[in-house]
Protein backbone atom coordinates (compact mmCIF):
# COMPACT_ATOMS: atom_id res chain seq x y z
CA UNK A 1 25.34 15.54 -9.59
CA UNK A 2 26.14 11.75 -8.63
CA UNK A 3 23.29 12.25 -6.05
CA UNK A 4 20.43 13.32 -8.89
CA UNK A 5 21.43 11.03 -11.37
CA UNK A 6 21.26 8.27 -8.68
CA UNK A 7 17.33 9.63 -7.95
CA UNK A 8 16.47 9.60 -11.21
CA UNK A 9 17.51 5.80 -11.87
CA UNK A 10 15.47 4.51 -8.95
CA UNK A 11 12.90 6.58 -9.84
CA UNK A 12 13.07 5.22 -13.64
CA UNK A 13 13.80 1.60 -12.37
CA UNK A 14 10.81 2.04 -10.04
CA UNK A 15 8.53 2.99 -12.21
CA UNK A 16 9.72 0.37 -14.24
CA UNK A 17 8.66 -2.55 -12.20
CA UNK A 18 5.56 -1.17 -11.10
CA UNK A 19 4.70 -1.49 -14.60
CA UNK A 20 6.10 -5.05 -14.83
CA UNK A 21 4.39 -6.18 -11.64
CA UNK A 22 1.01 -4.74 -13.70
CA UNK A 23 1.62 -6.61 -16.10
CA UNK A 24 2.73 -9.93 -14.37
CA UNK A 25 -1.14 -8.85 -12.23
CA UNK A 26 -2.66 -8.71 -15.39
CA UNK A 27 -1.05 -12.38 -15.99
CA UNK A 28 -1.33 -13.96 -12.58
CA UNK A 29 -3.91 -12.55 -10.67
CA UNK A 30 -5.45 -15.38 -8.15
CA UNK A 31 -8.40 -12.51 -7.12
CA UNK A 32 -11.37 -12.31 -9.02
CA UNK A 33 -11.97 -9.55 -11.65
CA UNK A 34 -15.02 -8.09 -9.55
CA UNK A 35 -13.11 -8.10 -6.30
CA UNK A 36 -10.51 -6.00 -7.92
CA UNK A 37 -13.14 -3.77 -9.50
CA UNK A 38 -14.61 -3.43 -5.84
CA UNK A 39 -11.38 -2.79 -4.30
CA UNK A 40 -10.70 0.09 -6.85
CA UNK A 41 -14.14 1.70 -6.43
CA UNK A 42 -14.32 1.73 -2.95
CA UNK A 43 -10.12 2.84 -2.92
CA UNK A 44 -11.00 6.35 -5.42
CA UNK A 45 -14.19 6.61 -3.69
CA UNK A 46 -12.53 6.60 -0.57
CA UNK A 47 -10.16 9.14 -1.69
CA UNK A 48 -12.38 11.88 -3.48
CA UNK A 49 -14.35 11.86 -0.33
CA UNK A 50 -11.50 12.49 1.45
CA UNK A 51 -10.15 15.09 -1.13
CA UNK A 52 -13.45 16.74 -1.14
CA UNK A 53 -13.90 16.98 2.83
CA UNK A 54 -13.65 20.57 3.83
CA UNK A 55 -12.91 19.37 7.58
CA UNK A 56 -10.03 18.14 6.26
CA UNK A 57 -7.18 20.45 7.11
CA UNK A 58 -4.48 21.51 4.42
CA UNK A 59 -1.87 20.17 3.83
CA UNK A 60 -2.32 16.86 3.91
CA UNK A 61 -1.12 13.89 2.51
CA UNK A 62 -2.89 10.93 2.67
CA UNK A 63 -2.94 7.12 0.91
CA UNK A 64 -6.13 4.93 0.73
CA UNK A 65 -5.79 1.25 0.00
CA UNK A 66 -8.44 -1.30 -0.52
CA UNK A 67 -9.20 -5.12 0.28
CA UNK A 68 -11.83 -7.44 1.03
CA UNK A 69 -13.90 -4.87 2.19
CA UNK A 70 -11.45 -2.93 4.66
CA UNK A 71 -9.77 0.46 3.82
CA UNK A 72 -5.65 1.15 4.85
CA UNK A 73 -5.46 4.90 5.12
CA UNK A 74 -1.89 5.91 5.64
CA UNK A 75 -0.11 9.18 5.42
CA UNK A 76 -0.14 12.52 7.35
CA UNK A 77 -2.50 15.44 8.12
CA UNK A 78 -1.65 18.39 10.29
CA UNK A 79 -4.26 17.54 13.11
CA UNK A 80 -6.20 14.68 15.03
CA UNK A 81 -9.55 16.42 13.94
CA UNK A 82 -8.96 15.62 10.38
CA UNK A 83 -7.32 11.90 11.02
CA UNK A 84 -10.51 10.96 12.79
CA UNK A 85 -12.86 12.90 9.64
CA UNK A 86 -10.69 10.99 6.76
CA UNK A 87 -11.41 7.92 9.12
CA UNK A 88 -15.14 8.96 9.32
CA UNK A 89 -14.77 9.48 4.99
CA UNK A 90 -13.96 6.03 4.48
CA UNK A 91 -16.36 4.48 7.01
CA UNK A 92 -19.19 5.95 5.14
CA UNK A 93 -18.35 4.50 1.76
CA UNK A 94 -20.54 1.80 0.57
CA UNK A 95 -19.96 -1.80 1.72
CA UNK A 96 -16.58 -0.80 3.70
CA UNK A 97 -16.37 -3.02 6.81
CA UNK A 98 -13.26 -1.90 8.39
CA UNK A 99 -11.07 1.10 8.30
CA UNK A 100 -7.80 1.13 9.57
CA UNK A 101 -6.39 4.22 9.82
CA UNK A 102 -2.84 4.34 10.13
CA UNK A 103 -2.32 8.16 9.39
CA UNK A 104 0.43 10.25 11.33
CA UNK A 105 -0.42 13.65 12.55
CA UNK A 106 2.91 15.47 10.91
CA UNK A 107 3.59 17.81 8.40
CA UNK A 108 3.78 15.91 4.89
CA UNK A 109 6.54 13.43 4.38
CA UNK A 110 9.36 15.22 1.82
CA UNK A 111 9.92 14.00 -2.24
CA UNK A 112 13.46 12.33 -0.78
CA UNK A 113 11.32 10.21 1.81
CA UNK A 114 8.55 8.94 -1.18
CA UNK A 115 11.61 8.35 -3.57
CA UNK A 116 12.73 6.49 -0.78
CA UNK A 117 10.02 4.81 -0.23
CA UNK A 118 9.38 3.73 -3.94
CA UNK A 119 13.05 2.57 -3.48
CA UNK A 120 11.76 0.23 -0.50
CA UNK A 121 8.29 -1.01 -2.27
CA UNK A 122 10.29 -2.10 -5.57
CA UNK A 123 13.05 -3.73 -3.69
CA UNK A 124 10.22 -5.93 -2.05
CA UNK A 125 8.53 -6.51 -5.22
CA UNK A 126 11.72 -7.56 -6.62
CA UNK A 127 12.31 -10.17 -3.98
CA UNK A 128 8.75 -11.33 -4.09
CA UNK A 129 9.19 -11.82 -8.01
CA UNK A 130 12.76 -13.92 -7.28
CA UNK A 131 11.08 -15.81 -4.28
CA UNK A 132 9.74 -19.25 -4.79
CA UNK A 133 7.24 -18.82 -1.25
CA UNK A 134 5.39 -15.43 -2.95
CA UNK A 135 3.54 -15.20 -5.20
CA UNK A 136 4.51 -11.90 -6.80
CA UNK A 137 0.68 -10.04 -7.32
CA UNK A 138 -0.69 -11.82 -4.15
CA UNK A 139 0.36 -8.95 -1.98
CA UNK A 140 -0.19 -4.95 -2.24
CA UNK A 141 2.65 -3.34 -0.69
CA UNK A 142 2.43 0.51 0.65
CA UNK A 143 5.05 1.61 1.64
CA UNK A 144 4.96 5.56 3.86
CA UNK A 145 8.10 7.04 5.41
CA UNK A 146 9.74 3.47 6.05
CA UNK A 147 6.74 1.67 7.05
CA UNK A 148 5.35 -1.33 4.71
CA UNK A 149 2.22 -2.01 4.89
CA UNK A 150 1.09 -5.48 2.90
CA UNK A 151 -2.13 -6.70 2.33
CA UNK A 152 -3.79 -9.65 0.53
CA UNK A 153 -5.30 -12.94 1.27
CA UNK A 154 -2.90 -15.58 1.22
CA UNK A 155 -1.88 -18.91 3.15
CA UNK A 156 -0.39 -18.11 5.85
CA UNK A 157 2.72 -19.67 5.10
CA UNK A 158 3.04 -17.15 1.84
CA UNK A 159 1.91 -14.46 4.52
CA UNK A 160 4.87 -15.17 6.78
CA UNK A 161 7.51 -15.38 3.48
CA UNK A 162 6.19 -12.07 2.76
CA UNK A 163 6.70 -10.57 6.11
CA UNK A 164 10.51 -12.23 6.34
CA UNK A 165 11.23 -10.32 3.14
CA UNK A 166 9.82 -7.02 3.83
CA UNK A 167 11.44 -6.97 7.10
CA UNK A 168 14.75 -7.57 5.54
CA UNK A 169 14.49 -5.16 3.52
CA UNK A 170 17.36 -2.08 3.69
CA UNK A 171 15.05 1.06 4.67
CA UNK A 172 11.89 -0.72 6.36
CA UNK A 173 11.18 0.86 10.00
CA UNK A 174 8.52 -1.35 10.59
CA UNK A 175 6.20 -4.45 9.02
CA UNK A 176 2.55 -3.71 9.20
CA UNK A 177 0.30 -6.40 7.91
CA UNK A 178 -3.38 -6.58 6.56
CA UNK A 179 -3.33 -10.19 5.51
CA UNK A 180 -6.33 -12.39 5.24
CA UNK A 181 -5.19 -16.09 5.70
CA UNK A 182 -6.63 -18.53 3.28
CA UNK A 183 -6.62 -22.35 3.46
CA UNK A 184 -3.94 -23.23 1.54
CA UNK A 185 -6.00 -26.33 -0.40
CA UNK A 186 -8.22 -23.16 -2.12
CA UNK A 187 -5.70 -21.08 -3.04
């Protein structure tokens, strides 16, 4: 019982702060309103394409992030075949650049492991909030059974705060970054 109610506060208190880090985006973004609205299209038209793929083995469970131009997929699909034809889904969608596809071939991570993993992502948006070297909407984080993923553009001396934080973070496995370094006299 101690176990469930314990799940069901991080879930609450994650949900929570992804709604306060929405609104503190809403507040503080430093990108510009049509680079956001570029990074959502190409993110959900990434993903329907995806969705909608019938080489796309079942079941799968797979993330797509946007940025600048350059799609994260992350995740899980039961085969190579259909890690390479997500891959191929995103590379096809208008004005994306670069893919990188980070999915595992595995069966689909478990609800404990994205609870989990919720757990990790608001604990790092916490710390970026408390931090005085990040700013706290300046980096996406992803986070997929223990792995972080961030991405942004950002000096690099915000990039490397960043990356100290997530990779002291309880639960992290690994830091992988998708950073674009900016000179810090324009940002």
């Amino acid at each position: 019982m101690r176990v469930l109610v314990l799940l069901l506060f991080c879930l609450i208190l994650s949900s929570c702060m992804n709604a306060a880090m929405s609104s503190a985006n809403a507040l503080y973004d430093h990108r510009s309103v049509q680079n956001n609205i570029q990074n959502h299209y190409q993110q959900v038209a990434v993903y329907n394409a995806i969705k909608q793929d019938p080489k796309i083995k079942q079941p799968t469970d797979i993330g797509v992030s946007a940025i600048n131009n350059t799609i994260l997929l992350t995740g899980q699909t039961p085969d190579f075949a259909s890690r390479q034809e997500a891959g191929l889904d995103a590379k096809m969608t208008p004005d994306v650049t670069t893919v990188l596809n980070f999915i595992d071939i595995s069966p689909p991570v478990s609800e404990g492991t994205k609870l989990a993993d919720s757990w990790i992502t608001t604990k790092i948006k916490t710390k970026f909030v408390t931090s005085n070297d990040v700013s706290p909407d300046s980096i996406k984080i992803i986070t997929d059974d223990g792995v972080v993923y961030l991405m942004g553009s950002v000096p690099r001396l915000e990039a490397n705060a960043a990356i100290n934080i997530a990779r002291d973070t309880d639960g992290v496995k690994k830091v992988v970054t998708v950073i674009y370094f900016l000179d810090p006299s324009t940002s």
